[in-house]
Protein backbone atom coordinates (compact mmCIF):
# COMPACT_ATOMS: atom_id res chain seq x y z
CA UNK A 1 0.00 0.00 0.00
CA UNK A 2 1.35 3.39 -1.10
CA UNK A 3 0.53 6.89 0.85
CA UNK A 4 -0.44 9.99 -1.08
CA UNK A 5 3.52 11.24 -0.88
CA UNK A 6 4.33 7.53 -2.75
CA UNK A 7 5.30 5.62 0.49
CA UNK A 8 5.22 2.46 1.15
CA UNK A 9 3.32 1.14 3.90
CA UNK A 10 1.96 -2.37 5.34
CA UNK A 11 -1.76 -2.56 6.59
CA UNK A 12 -2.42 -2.57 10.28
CA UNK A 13 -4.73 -5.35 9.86
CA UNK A 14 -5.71 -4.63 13.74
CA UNK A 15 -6.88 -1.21 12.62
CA UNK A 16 -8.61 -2.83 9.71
CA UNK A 17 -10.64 -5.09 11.81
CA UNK A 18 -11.58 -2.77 14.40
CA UNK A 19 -13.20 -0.32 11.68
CA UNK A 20 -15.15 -3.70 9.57
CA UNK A 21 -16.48 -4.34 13.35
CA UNK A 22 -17.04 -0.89 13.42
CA UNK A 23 -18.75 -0.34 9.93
CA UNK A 24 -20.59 -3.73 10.79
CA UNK A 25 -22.81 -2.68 13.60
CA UNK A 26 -23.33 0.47 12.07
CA UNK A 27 -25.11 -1.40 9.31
CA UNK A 28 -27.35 -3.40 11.48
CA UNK A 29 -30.87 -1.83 11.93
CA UNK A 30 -30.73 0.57 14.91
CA UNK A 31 -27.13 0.20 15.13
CA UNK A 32 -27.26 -2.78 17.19
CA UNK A 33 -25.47 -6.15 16.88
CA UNK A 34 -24.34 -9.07 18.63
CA UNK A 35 -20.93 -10.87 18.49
CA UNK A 36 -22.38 -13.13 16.51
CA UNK A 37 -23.93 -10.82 13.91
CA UNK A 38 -20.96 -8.87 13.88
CA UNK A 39 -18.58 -12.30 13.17
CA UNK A 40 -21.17 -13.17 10.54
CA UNK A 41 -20.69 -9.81 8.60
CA UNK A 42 -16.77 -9.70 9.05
CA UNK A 43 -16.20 -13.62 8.50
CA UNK A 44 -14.20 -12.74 11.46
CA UNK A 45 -13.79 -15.76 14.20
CA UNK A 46 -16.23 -14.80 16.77
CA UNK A 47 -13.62 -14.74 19.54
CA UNK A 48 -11.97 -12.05 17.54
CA UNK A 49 -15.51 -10.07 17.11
CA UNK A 50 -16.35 -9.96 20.52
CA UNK A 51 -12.86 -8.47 21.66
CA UNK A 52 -12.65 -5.83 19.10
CA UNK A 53 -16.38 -4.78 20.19
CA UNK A 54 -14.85 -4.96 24.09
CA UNK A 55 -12.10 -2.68 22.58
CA UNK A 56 -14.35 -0.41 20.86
CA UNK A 57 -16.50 -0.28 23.86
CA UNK A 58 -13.27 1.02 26.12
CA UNK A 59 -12.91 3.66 23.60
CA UNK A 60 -16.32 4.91 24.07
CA UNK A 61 -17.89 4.02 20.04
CA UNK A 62 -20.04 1.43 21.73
CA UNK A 63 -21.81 0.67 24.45
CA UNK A 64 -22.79 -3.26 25.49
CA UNK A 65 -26.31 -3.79 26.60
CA UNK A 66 -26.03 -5.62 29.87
CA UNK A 67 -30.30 -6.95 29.17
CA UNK A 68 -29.29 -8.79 25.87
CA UNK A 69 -25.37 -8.72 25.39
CA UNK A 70 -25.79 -6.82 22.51
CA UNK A 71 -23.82 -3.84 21.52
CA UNK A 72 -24.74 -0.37 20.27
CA UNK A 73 -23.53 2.75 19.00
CA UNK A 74 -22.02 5.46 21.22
CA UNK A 75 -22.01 9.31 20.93
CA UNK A 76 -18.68 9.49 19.88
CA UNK A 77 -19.29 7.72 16.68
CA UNK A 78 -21.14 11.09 15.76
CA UNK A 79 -17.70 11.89 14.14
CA UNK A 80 -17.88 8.80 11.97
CA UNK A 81 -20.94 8.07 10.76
CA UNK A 82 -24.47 8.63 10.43
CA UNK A 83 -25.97 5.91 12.30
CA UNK A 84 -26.23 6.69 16.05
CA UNK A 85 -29.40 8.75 16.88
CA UNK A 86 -30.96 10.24 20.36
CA UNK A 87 -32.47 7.37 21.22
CA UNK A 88 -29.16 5.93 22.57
CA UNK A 89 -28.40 8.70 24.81
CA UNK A 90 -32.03 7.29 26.29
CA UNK A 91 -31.25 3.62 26.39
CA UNK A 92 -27.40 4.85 28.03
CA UNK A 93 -28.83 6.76 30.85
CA UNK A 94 -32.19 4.77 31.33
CA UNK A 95 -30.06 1.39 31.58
CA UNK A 96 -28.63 1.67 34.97
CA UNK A 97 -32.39 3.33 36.65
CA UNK A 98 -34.06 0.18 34.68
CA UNK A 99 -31.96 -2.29 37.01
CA UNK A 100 -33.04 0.05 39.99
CA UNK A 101 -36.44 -0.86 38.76
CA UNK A 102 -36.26 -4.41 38.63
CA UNK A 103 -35.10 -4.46 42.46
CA UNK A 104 -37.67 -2.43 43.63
CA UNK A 105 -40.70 -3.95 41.51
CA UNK A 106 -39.14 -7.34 40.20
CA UNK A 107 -41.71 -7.19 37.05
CA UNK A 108 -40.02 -6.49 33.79
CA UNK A 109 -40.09 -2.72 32.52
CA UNK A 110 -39.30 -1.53 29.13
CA UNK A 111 -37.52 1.55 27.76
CA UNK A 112 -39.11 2.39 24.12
CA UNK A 113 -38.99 5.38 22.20
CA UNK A 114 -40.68 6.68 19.10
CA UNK A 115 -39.94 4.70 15.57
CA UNK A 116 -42.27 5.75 12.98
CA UNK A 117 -46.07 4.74 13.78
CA UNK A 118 -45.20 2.54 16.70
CA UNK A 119 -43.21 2.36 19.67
CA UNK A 120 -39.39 0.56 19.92
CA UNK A 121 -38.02 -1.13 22.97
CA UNK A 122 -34.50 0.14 23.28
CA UNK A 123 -34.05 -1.57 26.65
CA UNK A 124 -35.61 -3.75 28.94
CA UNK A 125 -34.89 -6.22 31.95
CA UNK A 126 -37.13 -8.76 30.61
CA UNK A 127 -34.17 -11.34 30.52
CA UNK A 128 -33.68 -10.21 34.66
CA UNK A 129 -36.92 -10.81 35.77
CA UNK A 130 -37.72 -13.87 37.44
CA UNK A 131 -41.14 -12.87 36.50
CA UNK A 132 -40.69 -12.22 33.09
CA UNK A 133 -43.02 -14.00 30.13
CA UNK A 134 -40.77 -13.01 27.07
CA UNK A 135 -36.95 -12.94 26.94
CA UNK A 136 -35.68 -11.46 23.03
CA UNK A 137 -37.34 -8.00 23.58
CA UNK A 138 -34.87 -5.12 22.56
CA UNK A 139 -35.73 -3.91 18.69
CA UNK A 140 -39.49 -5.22 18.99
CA UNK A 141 -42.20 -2.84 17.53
CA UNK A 142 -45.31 -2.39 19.72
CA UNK A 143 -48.89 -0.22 18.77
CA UNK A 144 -49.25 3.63 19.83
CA UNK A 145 -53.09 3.01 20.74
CA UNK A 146 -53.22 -0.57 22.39
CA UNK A 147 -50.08 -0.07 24.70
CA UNK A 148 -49.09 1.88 27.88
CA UNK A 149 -46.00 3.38 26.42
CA UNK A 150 -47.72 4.56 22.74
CA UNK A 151 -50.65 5.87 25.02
CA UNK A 152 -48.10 7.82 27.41
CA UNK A 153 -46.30 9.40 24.32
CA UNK A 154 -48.71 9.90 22.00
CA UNK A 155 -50.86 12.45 25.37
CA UNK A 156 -47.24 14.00 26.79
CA UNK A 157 -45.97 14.70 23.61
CA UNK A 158 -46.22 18.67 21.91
CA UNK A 159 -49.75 18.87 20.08
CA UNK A 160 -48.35 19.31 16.29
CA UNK A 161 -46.55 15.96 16.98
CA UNK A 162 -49.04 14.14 17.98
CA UNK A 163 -51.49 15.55 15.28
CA UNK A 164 -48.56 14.36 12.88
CA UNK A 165 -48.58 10.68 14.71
CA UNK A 166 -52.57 10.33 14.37
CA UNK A 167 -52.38 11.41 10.33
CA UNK A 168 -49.54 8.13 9.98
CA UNK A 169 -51.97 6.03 12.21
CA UNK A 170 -55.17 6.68 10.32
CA UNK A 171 -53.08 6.49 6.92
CA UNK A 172 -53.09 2.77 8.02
CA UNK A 173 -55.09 -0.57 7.14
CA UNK A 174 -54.43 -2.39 9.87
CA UNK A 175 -56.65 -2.35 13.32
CA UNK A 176 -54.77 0.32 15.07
CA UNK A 177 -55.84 2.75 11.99
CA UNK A 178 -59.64 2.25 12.46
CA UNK A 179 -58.91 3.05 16.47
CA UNK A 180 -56.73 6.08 15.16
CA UNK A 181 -59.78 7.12 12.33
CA UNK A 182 -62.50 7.15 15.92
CA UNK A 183 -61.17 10.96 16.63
CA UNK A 184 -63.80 10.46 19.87
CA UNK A 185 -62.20 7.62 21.05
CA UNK A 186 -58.87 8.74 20.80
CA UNK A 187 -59.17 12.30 22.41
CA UNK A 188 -61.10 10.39 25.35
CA UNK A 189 -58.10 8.21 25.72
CA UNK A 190 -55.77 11.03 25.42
CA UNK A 191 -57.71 12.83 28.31
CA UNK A 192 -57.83 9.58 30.50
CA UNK A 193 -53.86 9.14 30.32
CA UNK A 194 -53.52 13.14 31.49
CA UNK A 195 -55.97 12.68 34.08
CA UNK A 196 -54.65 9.72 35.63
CA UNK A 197 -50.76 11.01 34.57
CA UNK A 198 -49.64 7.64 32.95
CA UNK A 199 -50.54 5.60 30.22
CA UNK A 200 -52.09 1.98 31.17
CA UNK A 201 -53.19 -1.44 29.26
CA UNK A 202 -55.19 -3.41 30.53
CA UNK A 203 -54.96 -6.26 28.56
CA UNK A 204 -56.06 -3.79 24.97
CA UNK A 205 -53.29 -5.39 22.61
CA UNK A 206 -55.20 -8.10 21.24
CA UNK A 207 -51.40 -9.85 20.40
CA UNK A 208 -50.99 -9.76 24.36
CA UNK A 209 -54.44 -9.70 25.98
CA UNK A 210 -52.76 -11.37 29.23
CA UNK A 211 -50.42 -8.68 29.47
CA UNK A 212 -51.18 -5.45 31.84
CA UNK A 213 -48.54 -2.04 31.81
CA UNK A 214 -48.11 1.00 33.17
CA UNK A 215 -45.94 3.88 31.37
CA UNK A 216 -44.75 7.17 32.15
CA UNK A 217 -43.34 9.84 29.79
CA UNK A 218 -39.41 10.68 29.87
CA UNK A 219 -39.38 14.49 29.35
CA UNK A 220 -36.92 16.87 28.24
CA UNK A 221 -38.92 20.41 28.05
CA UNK A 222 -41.76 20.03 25.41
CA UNK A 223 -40.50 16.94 23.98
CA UNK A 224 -41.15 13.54 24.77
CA UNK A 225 -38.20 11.50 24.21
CA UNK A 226 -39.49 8.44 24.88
CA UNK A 227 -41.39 6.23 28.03
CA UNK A 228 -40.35 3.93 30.86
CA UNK A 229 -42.88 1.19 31.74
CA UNK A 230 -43.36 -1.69 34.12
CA UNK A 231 -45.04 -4.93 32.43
CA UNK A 232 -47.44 -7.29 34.33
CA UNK A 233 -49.92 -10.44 34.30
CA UNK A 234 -52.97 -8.97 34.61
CA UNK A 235 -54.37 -12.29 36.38
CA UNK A 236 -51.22 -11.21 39.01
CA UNK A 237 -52.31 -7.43 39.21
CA UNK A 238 -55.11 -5.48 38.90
CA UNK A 239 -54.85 -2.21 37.46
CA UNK A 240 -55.41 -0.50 40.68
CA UNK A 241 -53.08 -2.69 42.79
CA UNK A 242 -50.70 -2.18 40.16
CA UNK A 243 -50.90 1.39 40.33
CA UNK A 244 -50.54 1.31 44.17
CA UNK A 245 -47.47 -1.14 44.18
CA UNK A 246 -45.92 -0.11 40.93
CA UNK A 247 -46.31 3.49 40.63
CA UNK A 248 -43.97 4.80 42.97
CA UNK A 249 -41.34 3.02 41.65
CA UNK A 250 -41.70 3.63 38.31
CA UNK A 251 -42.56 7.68 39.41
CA UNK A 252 -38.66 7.62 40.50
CA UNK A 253 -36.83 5.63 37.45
CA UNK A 254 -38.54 8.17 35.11
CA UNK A 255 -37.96 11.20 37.43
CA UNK A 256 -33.92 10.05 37.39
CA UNK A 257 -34.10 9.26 33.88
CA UNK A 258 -35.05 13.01 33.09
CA UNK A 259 -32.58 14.15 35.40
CA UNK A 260 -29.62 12.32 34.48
CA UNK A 261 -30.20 13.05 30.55
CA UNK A 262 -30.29 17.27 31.64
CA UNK A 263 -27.59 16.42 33.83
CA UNK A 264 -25.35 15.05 31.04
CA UNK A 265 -27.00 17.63 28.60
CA UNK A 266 -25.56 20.44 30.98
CA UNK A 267 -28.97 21.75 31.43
CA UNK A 268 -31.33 22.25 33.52
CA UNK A 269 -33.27 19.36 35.28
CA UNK A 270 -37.14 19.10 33.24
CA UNK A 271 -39.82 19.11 35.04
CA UNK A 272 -40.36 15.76 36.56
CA UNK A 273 -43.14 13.30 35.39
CA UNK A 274 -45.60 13.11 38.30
CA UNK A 275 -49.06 11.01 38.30
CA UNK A 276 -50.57 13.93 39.72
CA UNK A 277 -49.23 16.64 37.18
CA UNK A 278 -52.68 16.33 35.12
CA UNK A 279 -51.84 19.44 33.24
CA UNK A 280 -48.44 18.10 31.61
């Protein structure tokens, strides 16, 4: 290999390997890979994968999800490429308050944020729980109108967006878009989740009628940037001894999820979510 001046150089092959691994999760949807997806892209052993993602990780481009092993894209990869977004600074600061969660409460909770018409879980401690029902959650797509965390954004969030949102839902042929196209429904529901000051399901999802969830909204100012939730059996909990044993807990993961993203924003903290702040 010859330099621009006409030197001669040998590859680093190290180098060259780091930045395949590199290139590779950036190419996976979300920006999120396993060893093993990264070893098949690279044809590199999987040994070799999984230490140049540890290295990576040390150098801040990643960050390894501690819920599924998988890895994901860092801030600092803002200088290389296109593919990290907002949503990881969520997942990053929401991961640590999520494993507060799951010793206080035990049930599973979810971190999602906004993709399109539905909802995204970006983190979860599903594969924690000793009282968890589904393990391979991270990257699944859930319904605005049938689930606690759609419900939480789509009321929190600033009016134009959501009026945007319910345009995409009702564009739709699927079930959710003849909920969306029921303008009375929906503005009922939206005033139910800002009355009681958190989205709930109480077994709505037709996919997961067993299933019961409470969400709140993570905050920054106006925006919405996505919702922390606590997943239930509803034959387990009711909705109103779910609130009572749930809430509180889920009140203060939210509250220091808000924080600690103005904290590392350098701004000041939002407002925090609170089931009683019915004007939100």
């Amino acid at each position: 290999m010859r330099s621009s001046s006409g030197a001669s150089y040998r590859n680093v092959n190290g180098l060259q390997r780091g930045l395949s691994v590199l290139v590779a999760v950036n190419r996976m949807p979300a920006g999120i890979a396993t060893a093993n997806d990264v070893a098949r892209a690279t044809q590199l052993h999987r040994t070799t994968a999984r230490r140049l993602l540890e290295t990576l990780t040390t150098q801040g481009y990643l960050r390894r999800s501690t819920s599924d092993d998988s890895y994901r894209l860092q801030i600092k990869v803002r200088e290389l490429s296109e593919g990290f977004t907002d949503d990881e600074w969520v997942s990053a600061v929401a991961a640590p308050e999520l494993g507060e969660l799951l010793r206080e409460v035990v049930w599973p909770s979810d971190l999602t944020t906004l993709d399109g018409d539905a909802m995204v879980i970006r983190e979860t401690t599903h594969r924690f729980s000793s009282l968890s029902f589904h393990r391979a959650m991270v990257g699944r797509r859930v319904p605005m109108l049938y689930t606690a965390c759609g419900r939480a954004y789509l009321a929190y969030c600033p009016e134009s967006e959501r009026e945007q949102l319910l345009r995409l839902l009702v564009s739709g042929d699927d079930e959710q878009a003849q909920f969306a196209r029921n303008a009375a429904l929906v503005e009922r529901l939206i005033a139910r989740v800002r009355s009681d000051g958190y989205g709930v399901n109480e077994g709505d999802w037709r996919a997961e009628p067993h299933i019961g969830a409470l969400a709140l909204p993570i905050r920054c100012g106006e925006q919405v940037l996505g919702c922390v939730s606590v997943v239930y059996l509803r034959r387990a909990l009711g909705t109103a001894a779910a609130v009572e044993r749930l809430m509180p807990a889920l009140r203060r993961s939210a509250q220091n999820i808000e924080r600690g993203l103005a904290m590392r924003a350098g701004a000041q903290p939002a407002p925090v979510t609170d089931v009683t702040d019915v004007n939100a």
